[in-house]
PDB file of N, CA and C in Angstrom:
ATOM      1  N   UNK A   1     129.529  69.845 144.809  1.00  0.00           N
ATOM      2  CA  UNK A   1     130.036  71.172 145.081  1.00  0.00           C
ATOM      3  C   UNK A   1     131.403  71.071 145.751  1.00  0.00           C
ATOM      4  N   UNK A   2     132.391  71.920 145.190  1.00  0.00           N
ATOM      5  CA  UNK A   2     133.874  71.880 145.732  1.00  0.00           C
ATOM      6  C   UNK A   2     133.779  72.526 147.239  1.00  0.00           C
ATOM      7  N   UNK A   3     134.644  71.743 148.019  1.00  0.00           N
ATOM      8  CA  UNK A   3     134.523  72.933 148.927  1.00  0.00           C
ATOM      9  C   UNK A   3     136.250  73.230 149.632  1.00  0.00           C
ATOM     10  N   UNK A   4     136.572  73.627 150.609  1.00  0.00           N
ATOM     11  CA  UNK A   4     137.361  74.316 151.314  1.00  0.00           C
ATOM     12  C   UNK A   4     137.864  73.016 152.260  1.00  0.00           C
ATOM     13  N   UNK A   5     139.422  72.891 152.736  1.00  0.00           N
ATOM     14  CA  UNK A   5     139.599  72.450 153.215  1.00  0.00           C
ATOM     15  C   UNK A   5     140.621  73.740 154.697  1.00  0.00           C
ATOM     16  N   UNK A   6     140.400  73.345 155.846  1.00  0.00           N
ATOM     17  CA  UNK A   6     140.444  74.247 156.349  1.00  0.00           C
ATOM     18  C   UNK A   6     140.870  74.120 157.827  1.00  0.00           C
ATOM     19  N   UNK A   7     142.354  74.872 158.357  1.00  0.00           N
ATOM     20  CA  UNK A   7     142.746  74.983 159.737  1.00  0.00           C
ATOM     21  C   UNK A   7     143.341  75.900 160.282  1.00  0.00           C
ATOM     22  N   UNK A   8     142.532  76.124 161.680  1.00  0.00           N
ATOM     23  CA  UNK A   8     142.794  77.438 162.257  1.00  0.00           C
ATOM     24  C   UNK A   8     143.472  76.673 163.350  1.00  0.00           C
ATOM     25  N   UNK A   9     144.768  77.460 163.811  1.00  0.00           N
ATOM     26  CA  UNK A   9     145.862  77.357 164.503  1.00  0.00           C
ATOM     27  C   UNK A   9     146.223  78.246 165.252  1.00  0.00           C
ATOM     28  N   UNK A  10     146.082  78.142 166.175  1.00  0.00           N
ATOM     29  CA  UNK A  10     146.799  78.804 167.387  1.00  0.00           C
ATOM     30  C   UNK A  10     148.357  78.786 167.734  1.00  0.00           C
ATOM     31  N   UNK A  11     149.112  79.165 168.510  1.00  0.00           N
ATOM     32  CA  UNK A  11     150.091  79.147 168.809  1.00  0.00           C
ATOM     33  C   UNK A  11     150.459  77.302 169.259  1.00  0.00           C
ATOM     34  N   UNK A  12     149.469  77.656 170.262  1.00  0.00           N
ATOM     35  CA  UNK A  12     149.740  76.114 171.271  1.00  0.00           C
ATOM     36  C   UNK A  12     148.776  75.253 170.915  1.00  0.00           C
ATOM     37  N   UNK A  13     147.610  75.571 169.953  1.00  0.00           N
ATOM     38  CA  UNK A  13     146.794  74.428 169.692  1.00  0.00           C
ATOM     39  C   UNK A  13     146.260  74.306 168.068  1.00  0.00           C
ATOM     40  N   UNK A  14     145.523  73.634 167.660  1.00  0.00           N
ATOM     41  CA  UNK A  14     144.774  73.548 166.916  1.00  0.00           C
ATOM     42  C   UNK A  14     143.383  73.649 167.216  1.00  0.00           C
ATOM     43  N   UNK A  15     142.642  75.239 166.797  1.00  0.00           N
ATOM     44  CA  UNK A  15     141.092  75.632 166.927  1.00  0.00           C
ATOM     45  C   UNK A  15     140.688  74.565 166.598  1.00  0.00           C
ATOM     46  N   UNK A  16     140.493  74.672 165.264  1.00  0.00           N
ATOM     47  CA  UNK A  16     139.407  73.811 164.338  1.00  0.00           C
ATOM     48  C   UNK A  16     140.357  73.655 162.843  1.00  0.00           C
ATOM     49  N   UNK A  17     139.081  72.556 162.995  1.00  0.00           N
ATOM     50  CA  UNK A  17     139.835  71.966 161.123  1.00  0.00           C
ATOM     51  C   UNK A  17     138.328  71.217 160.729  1.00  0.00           C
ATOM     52  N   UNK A  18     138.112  71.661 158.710  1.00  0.00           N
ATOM     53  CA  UNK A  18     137.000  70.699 158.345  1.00  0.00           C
ATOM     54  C   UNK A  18     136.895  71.210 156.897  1.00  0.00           C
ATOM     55  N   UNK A  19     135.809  71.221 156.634  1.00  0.00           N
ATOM     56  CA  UNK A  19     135.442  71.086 155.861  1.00  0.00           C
ATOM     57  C   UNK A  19     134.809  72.679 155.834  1.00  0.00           C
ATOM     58  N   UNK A  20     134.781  73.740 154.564  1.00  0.00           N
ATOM     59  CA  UNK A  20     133.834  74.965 154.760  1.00  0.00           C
ATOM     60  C   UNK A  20     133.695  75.405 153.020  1.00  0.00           C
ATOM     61  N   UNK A  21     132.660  76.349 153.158  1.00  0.00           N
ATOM     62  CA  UNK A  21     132.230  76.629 151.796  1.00  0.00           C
ATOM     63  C   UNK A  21     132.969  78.168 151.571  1.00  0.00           C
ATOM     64  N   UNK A  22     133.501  78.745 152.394  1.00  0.00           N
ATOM     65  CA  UNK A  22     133.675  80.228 152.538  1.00  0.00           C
ATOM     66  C   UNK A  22     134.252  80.900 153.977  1.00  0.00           C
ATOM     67  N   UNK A  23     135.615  81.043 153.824  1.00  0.00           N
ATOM     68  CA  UNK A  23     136.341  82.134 154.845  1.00  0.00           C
ATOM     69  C   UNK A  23     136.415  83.189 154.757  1.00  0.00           C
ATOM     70  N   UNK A  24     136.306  84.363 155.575  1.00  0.00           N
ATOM     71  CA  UNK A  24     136.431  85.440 155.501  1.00  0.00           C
ATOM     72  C   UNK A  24     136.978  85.549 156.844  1.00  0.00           C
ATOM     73  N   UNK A  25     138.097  86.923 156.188  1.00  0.00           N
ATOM     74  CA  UNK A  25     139.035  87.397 157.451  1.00  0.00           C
ATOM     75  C   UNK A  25     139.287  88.791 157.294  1.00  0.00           C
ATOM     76  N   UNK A  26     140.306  89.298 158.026  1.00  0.00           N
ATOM     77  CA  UNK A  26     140.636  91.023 158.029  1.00  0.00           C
ATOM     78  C   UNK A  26     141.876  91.067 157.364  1.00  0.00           C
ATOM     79  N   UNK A  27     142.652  91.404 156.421  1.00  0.00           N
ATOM     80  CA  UNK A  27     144.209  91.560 155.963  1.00  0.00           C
ATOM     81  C   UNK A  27     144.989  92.944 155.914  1.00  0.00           C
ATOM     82  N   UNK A  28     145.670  93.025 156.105  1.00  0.00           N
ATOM     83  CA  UNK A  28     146.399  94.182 155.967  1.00  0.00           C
ATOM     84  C   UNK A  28     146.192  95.175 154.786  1.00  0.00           C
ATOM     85  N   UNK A  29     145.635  94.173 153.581  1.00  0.00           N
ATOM     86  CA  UNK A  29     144.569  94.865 152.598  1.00  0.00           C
ATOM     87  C   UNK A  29     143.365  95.192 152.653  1.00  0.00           C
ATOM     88  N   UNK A  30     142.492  94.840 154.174  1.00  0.00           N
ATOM     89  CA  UNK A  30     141.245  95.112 153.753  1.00  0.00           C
ATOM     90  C   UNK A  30     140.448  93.802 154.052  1.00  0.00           C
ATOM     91  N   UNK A  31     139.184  93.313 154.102  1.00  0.00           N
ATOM     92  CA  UNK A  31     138.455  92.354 154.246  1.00  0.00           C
ATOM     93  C   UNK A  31     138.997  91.359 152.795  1.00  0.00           C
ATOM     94  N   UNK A  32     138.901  90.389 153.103  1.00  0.00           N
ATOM     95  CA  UNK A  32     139.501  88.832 152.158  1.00  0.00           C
ATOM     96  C   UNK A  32     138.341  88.163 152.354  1.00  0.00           C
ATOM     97  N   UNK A  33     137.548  87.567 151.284  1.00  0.00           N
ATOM     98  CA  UNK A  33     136.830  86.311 151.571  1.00  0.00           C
ATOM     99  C   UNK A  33     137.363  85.102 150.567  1.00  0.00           C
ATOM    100  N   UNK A  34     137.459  84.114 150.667  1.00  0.00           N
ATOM    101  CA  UNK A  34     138.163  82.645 150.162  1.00  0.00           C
ATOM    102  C   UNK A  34     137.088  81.524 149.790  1.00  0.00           C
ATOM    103  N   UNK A  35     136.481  81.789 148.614  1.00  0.00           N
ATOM    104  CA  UNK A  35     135.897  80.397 148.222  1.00  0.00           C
ATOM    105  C   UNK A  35     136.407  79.406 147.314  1.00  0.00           C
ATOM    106  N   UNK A  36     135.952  78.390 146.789  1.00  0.00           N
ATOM    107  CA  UNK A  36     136.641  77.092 146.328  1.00  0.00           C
ATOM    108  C   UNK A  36     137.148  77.988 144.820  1.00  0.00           C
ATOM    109  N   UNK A  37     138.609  77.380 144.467  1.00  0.00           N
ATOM    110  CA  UNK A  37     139.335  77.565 143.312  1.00  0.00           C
ATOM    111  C   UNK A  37     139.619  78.910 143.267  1.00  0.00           C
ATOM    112  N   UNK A  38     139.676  79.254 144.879  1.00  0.00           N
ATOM    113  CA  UNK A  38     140.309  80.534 144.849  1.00  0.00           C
ATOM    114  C   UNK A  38     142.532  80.696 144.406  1.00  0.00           C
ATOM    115  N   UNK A  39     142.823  81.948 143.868  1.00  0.00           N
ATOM    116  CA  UNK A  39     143.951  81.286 143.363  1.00  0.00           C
ATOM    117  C   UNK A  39     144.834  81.878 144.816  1.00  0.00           C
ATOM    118  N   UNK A  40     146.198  81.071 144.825  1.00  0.00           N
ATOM    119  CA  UNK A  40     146.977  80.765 145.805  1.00  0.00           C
ATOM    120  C   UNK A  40     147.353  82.234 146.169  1.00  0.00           C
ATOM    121  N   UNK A  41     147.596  81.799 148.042  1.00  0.00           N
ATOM    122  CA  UNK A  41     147.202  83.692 148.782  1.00  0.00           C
ATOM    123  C   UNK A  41     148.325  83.543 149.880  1.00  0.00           C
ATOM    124  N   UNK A  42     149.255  84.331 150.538  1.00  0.00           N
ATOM    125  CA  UNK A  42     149.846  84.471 151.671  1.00  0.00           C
ATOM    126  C   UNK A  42     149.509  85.766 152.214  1.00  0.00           C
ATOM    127  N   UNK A  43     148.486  86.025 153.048  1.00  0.00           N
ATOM    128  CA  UNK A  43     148.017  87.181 153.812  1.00  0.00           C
ATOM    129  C   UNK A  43     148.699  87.416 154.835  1.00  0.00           C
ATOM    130  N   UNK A  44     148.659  88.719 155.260  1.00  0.00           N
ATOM    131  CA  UNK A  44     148.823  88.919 157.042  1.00  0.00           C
ATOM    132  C   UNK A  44     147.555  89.898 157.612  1.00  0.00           C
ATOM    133  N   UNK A  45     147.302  89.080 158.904  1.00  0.00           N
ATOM    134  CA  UNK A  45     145.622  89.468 159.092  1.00  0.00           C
ATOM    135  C   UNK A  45     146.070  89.989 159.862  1.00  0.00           C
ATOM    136  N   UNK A  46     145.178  90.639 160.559  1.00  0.00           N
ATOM    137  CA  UNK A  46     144.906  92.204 161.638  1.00  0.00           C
ATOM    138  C   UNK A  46     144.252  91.497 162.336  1.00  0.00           C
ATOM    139  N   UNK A  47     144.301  92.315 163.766  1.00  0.00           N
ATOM    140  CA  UNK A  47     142.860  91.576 164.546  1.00  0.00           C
ATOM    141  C   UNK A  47     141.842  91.735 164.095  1.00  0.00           C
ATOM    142  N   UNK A  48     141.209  90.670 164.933  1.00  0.00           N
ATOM    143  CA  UNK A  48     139.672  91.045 163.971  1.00  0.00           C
ATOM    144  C   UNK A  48     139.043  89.456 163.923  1.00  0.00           C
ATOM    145  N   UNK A  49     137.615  89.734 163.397  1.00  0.00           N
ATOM    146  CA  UNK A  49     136.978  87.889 163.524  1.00  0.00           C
ATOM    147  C   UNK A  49     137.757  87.217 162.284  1.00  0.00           C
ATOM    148  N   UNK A  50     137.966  85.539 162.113  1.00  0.00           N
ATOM    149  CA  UNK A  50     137.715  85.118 160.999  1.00  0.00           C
ATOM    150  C   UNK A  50     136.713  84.560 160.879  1.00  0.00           C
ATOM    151  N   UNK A  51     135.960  84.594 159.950  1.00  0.00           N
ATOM    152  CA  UNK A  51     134.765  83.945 159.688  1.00  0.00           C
ATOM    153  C   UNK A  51     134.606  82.337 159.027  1.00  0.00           C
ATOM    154  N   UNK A  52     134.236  81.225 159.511  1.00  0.00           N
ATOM    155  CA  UNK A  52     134.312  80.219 158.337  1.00  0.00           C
ATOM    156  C   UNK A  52     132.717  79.538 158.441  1.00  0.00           C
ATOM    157  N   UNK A  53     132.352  80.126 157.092  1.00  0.00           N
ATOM    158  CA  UNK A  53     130.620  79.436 156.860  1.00  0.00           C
ATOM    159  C   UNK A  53     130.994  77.665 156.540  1.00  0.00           C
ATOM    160  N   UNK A  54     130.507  76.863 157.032  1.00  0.00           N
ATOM    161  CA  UNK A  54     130.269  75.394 156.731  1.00  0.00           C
ATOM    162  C   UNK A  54     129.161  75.345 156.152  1.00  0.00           C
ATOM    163  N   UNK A  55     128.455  73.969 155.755  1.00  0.00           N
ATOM    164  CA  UNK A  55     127.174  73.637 155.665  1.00  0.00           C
ATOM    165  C   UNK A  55     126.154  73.824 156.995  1.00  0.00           C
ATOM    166  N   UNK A  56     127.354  73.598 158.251  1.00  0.00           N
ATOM    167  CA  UNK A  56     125.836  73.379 159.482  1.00  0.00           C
ATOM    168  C   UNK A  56     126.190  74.563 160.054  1.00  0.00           C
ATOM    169  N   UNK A  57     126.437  75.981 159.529  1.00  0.00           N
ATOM    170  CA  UNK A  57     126.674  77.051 160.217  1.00  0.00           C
ATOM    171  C   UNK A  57     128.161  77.539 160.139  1.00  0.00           C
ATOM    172  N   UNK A  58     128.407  79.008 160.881  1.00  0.00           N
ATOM    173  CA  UNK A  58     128.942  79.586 160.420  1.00  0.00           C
ATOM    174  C   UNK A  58     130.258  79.698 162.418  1.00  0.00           C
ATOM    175  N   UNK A  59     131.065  79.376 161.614  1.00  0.00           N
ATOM    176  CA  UNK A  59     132.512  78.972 162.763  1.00  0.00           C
ATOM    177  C   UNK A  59     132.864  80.795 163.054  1.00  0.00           C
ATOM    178  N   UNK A  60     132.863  81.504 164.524  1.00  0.00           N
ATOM    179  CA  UNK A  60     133.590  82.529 164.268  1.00  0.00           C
ATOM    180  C   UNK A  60     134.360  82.507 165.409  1.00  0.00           C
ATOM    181  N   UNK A  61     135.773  82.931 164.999  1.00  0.00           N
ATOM    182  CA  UNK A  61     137.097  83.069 165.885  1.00  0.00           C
ATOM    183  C   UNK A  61     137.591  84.764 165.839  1.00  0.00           C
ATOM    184  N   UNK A  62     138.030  85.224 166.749  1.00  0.00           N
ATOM    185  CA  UNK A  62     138.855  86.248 167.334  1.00  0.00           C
ATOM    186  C   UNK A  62     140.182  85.927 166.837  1.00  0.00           C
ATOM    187  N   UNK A  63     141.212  86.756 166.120  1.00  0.00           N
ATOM    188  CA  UNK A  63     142.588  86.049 166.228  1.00  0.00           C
ATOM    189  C   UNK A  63     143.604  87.780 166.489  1.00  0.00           C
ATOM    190  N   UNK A  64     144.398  87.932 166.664  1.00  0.00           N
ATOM    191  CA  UNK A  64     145.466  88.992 167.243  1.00  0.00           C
ATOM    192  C   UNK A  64     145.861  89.133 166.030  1.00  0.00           C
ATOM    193  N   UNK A  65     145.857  88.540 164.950  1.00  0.00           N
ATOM    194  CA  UNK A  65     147.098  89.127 163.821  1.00  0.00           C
ATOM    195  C   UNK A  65     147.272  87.557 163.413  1.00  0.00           C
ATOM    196  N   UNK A  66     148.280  87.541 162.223  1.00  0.00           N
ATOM    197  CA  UNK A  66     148.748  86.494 162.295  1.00  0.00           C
ATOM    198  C   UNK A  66     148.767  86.088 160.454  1.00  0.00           C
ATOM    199  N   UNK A  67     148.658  85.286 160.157  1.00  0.00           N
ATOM    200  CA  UNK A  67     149.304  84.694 158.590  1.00  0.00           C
ATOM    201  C   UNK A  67     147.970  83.736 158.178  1.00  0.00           C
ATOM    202  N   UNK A  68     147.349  83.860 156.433  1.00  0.00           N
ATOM    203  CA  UNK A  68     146.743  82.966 156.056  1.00  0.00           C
ATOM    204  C   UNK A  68     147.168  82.491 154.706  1.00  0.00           C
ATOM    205  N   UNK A  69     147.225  81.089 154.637  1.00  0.00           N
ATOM    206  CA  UNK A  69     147.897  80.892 153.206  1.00  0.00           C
ATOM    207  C   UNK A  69     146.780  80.332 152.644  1.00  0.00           C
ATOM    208  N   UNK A  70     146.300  80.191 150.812  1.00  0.00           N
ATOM    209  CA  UNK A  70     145.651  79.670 150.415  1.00  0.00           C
ATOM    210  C   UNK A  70     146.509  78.694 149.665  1.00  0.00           C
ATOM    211  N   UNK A  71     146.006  77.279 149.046  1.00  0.00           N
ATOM    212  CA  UNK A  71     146.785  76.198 147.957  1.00  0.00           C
ATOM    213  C   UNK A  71     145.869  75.466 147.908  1.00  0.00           C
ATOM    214  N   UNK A  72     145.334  75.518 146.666  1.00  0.00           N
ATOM    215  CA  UNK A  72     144.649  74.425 146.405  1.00  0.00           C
ATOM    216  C   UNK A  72     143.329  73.410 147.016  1.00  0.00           C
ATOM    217  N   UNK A  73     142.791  75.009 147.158  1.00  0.00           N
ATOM    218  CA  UNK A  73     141.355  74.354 148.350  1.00  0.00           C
ATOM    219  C   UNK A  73     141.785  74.721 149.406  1.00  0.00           C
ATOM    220  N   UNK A  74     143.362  74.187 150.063  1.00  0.00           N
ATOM    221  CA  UNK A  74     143.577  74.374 151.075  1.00  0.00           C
ATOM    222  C   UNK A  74     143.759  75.547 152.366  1.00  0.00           C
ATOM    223  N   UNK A  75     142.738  75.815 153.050  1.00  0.00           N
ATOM    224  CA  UNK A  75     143.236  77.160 153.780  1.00  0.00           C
ATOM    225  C   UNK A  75     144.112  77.414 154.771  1.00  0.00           C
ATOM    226  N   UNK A  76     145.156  77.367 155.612  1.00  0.00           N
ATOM    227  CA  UNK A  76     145.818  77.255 156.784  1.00  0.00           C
ATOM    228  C   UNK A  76     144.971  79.491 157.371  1.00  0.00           C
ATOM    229  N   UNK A  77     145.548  78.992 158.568  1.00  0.00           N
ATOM    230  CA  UNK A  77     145.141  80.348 159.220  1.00  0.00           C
ATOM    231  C   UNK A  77     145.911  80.163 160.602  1.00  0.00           C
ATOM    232  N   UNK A  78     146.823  80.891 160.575  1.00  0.00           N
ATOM    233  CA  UNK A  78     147.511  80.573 161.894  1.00  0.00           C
ATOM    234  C   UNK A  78     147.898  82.016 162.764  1.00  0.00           C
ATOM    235  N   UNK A  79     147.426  81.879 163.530  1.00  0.00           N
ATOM    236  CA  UNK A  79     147.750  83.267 164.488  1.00  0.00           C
ATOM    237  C   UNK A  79     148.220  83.267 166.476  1.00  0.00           C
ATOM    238  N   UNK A  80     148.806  84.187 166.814  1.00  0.00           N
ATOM    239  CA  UNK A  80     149.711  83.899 168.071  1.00  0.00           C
ATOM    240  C   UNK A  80     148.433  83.372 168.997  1.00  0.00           C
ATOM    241  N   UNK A  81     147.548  84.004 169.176  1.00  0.00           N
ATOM    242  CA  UNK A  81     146.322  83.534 170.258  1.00  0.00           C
ATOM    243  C   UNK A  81     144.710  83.740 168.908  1.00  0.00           C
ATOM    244  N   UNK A  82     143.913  82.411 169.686  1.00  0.00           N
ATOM    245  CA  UNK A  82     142.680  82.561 169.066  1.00  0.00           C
ATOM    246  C   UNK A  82     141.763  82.429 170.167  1.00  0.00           C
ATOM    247  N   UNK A  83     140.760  82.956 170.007  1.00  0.00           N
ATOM    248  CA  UNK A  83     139.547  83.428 171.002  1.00  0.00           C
ATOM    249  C   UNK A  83     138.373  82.603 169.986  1.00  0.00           C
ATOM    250  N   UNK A  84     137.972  81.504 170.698  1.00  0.00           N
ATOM    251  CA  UNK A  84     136.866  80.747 169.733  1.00  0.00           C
ATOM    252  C   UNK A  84     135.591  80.494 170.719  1.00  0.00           C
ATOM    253  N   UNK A  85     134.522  80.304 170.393  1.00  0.00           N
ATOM    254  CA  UNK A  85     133.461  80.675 171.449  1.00  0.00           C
ATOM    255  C   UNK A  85     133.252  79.209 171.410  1.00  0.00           C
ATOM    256  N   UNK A  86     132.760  78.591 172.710  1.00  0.00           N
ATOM    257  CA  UNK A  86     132.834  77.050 173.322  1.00  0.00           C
ATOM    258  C   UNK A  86     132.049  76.687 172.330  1.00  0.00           C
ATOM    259  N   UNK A  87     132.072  75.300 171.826  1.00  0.00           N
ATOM    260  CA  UNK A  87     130.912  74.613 171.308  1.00  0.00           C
ATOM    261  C   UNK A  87     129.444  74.431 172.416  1.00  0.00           C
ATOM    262  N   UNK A  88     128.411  74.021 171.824  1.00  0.00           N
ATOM    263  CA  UNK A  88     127.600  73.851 173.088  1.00  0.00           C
ATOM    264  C   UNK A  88     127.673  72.035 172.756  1.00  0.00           C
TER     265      UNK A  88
END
């Protein structure tokens, strides 16, 4: 199964990065979801969660706004501040 390659970016850091089957975010169009051989995307997101389902569960971040590009599997997601809930 193809999957998603994938990084959420903060201003000053890097959230997370991996591996996922399915992103979903908020865009200036409306809800976006991103699965494998999706075709190439430059969004601008709204606040709001992004969502990223993996195999061992489902990643959710807070972001202010901010830019998502799709290429080739690849997802970037970069926004001024991200709000990500601690790992345990």
């Amino acid at each position: 199964m193809s999957s998603l390659n994938v990084e959420l970016v903060a201003a000053d850091r890097k959230v997370w990065s991996g591996e996922a089957t399915m992103v979903r975010a908020r865009s200036t169009e409306g809800e976006i979801g991103i699965m494998p051989g999706h075709t190439p995307l430059l969004g601008v997101l709204v606040e709001g969660d992004v969502v990223i389902h993996t195999e061992g569960g489902d990643q959710t971040a807070t972001v202010d706004g901010g830019f998502l590009s799709v290429d080739h599997d690849n997802v970037t997601i970069v926004a001024e501040t991200v709000q990500a809930p601690a790992k345990a």
